[in-house]
C-alpha atoms as a PDB file:
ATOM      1  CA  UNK A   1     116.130  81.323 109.473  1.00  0.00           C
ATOM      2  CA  UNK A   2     112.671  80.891 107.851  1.00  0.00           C
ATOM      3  CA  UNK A   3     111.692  78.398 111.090  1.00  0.00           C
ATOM      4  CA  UNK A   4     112.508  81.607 113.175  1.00  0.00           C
ATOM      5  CA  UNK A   5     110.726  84.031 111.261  1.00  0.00           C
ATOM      6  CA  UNK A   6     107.380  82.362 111.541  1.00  0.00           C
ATOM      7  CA  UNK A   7     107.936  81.705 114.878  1.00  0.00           C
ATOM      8  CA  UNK A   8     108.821  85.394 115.977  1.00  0.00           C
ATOM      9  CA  UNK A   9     105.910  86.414 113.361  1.00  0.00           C
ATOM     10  CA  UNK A  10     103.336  83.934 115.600  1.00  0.00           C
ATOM     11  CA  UNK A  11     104.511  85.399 118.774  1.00  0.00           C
ATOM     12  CA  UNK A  12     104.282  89.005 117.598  1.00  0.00           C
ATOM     13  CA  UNK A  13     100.563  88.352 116.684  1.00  0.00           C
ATOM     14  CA  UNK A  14     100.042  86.634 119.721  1.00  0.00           C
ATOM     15  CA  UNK A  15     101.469  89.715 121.719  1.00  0.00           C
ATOM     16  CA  UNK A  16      99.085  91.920 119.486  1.00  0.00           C
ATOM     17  CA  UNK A  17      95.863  89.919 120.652  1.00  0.00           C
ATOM     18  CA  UNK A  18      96.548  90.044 124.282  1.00  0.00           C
ATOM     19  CA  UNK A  19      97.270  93.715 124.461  1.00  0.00           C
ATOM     20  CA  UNK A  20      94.309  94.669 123.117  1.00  0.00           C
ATOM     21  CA  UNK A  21      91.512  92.858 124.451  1.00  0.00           C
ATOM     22  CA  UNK A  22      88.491  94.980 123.588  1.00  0.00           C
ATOM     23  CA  UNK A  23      89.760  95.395 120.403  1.00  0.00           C
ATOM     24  CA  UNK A  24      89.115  94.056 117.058  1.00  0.00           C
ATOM     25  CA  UNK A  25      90.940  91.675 117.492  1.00  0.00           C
ATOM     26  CA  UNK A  26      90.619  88.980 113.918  1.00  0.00           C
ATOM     27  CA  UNK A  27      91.046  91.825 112.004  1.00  0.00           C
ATOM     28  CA  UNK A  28      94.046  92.994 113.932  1.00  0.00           C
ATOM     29  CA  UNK A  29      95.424  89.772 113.999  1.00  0.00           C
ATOM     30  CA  UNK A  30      94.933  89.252 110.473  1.00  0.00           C
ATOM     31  CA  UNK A  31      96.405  92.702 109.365  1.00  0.00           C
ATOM     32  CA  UNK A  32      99.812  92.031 111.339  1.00  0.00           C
ATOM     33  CA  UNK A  33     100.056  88.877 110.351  1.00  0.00           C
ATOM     34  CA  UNK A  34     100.296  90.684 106.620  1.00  0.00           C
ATOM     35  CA  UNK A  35     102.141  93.237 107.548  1.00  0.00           C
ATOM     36  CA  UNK A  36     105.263  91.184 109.457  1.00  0.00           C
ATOM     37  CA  UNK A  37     105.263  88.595 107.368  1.00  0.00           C
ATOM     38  CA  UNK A  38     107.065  90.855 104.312  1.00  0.00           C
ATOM     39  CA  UNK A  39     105.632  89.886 100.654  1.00  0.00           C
ATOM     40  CA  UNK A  40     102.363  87.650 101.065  1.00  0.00           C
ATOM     41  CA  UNK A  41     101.213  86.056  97.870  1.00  0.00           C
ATOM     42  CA  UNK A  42      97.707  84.968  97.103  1.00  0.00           C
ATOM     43  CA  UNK A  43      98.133  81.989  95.917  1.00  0.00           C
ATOM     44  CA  UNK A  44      94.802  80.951  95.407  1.00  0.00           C
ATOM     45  CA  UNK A  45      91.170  83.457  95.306  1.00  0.00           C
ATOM     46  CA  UNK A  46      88.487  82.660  92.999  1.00  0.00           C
ATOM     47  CA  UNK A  47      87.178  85.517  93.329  1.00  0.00           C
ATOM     48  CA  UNK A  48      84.613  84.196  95.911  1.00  0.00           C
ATOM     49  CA  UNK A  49      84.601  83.513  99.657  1.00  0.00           C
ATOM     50  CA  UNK A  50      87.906  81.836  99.217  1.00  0.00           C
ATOM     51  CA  UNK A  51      91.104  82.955  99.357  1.00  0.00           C
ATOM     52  CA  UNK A  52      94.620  81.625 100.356  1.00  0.00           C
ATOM     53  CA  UNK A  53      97.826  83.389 101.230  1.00  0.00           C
ATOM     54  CA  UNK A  54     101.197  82.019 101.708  1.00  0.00           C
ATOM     55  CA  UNK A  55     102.395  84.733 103.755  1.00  0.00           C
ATOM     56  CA  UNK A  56     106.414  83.264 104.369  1.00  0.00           C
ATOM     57  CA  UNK A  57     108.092  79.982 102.696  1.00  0.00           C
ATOM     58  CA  UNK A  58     106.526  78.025 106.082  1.00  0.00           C
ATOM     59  CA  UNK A  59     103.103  79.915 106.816  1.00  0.00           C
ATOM     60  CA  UNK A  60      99.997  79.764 104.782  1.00  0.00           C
ATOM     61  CA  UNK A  61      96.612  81.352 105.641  1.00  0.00           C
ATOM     62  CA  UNK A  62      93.080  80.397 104.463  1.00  0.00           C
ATOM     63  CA  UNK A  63      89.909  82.613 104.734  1.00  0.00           C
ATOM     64  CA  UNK A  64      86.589  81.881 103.992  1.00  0.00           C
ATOM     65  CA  UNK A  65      83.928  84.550 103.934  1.00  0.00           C
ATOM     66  CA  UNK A  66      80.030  83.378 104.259  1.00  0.00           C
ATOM     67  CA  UNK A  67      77.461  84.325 107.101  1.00  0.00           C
ATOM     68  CA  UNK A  68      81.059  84.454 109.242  1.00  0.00           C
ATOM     69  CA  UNK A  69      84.578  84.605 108.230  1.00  0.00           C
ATOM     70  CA  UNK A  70      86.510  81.019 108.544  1.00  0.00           C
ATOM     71  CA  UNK A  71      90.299  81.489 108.999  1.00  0.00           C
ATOM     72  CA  UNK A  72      92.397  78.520 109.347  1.00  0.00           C
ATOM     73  CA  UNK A  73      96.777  79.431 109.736  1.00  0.00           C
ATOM     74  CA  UNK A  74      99.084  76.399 108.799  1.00  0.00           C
ATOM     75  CA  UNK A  75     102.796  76.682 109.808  1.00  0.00           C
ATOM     76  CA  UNK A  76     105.733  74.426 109.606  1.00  0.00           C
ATOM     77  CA  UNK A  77     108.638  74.542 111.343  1.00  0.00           C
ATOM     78  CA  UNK A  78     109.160  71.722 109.837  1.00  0.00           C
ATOM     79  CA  UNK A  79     106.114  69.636 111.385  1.00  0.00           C
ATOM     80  CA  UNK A  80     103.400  71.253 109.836  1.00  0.00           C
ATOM     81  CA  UNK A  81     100.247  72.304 112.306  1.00  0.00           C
ATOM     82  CA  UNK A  82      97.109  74.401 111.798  1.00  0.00           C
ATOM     83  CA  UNK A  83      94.886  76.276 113.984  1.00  0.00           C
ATOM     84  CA  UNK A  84      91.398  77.809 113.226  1.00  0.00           C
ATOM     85  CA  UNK A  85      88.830  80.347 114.180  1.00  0.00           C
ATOM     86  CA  UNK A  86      85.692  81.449 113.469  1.00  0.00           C
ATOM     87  CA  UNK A  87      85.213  85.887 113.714  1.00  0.00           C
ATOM     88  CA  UNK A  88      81.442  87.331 112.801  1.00  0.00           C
ATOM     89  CA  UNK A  89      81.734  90.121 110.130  1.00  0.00           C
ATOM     90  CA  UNK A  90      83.211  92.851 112.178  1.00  0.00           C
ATOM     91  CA  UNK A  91      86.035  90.413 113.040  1.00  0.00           C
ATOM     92  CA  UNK A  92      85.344  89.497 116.480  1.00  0.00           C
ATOM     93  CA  UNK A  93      86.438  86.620 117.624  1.00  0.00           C
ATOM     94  CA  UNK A  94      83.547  83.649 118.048  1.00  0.00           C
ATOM     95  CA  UNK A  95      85.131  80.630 118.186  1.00  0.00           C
ATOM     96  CA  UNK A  96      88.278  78.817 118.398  1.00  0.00           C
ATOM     97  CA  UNK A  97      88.147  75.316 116.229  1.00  0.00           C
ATOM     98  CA  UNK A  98      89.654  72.808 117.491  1.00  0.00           C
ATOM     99  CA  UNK A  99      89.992  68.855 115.582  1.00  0.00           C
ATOM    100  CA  UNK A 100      87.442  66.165 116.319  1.00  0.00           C
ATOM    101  CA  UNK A 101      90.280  63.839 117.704  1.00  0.00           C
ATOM    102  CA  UNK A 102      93.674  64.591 119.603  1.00  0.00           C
ATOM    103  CA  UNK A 103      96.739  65.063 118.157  1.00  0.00           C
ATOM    104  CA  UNK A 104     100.254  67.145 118.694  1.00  0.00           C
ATOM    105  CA  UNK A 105      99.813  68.692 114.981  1.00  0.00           C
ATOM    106  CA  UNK A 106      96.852  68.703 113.629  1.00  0.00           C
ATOM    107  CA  UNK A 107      96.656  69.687 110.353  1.00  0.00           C
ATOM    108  CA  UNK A 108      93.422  71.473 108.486  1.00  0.00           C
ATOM    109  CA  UNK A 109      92.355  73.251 105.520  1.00  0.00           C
ATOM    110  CA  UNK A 110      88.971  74.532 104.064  1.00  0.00           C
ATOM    111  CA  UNK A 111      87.227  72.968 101.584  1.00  0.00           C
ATOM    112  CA  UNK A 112      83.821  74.044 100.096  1.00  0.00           C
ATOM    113  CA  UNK A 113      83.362  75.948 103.144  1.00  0.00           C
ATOM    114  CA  UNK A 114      83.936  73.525 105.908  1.00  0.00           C
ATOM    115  CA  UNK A 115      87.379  72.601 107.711  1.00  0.00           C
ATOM    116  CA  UNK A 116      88.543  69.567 107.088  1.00  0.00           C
ATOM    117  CA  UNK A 117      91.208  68.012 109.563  1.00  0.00           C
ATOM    118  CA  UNK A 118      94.175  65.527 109.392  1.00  0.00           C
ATOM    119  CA  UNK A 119      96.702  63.797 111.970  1.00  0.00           C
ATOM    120  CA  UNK A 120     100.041  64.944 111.029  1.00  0.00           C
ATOM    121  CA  UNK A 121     101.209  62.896 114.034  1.00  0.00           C
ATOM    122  CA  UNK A 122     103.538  60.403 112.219  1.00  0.00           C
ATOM    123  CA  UNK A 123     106.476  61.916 111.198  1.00  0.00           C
ATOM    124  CA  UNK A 124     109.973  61.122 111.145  1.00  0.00           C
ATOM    125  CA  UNK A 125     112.732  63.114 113.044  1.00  0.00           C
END
């Protein structure tokens, strides 16, 4: 049940961002992602640019604010895989990160500011 909920909670967002193109759309994307996922927990903010958010059981969400706003989403359903973007202050969308090598679920998080990516290739079914 959990696998479904991120999965309908990805879509939603998803369905968000394409009806409203002109739109601002990080922040948007962002705000339903809170909103659908029921109670999101900060899990870690230290009181700085960093803050992340385990928004359901399977779906975690990292922000960090500097000159732009870094936001990286992790979900697992039960392979874990992340995707990340880069919005300017008024949340519009620069740039969509993508890792430095290929691979089916790639896996990232932020650390002192930067992304930091992983294979999560090898796992067992």
């Amino acid at each position: 049940m959990r696998n479904f909920r991120s999965l309908l909670i990805i879509f939603l967002c998803a369905c968000a961002l394409s009806l409203f193109p002109e739109e601002n759309l990080g922040k948007l994307y962002i705000m339903n992602l809170l909103r659908l996922s029921g109670h999101p927990e900060v899990v870690a903010s230290d009181g700085g640019p960093y803050t992340r958010i385990e928004l359901t059981d399977s779906t975690t969400l990292e922000i960090y604010e500097a000159d732009s706003i870094l936001v990286v989403m992790t979900s697992c359903a039960p392979q874990c895989s992340s995707c990340a973007r880069i919005y300017n202050k008024e949340w519009h969308l620069l740039q969509t990160v993508e890792p430095p090598f290929s691979s089916v679920f790639p896996l990232a998080t932020i650390e002192n500011g930067r992304i930091v990516w992983k294979n999560n290739d090898d796992w067992e079914y």
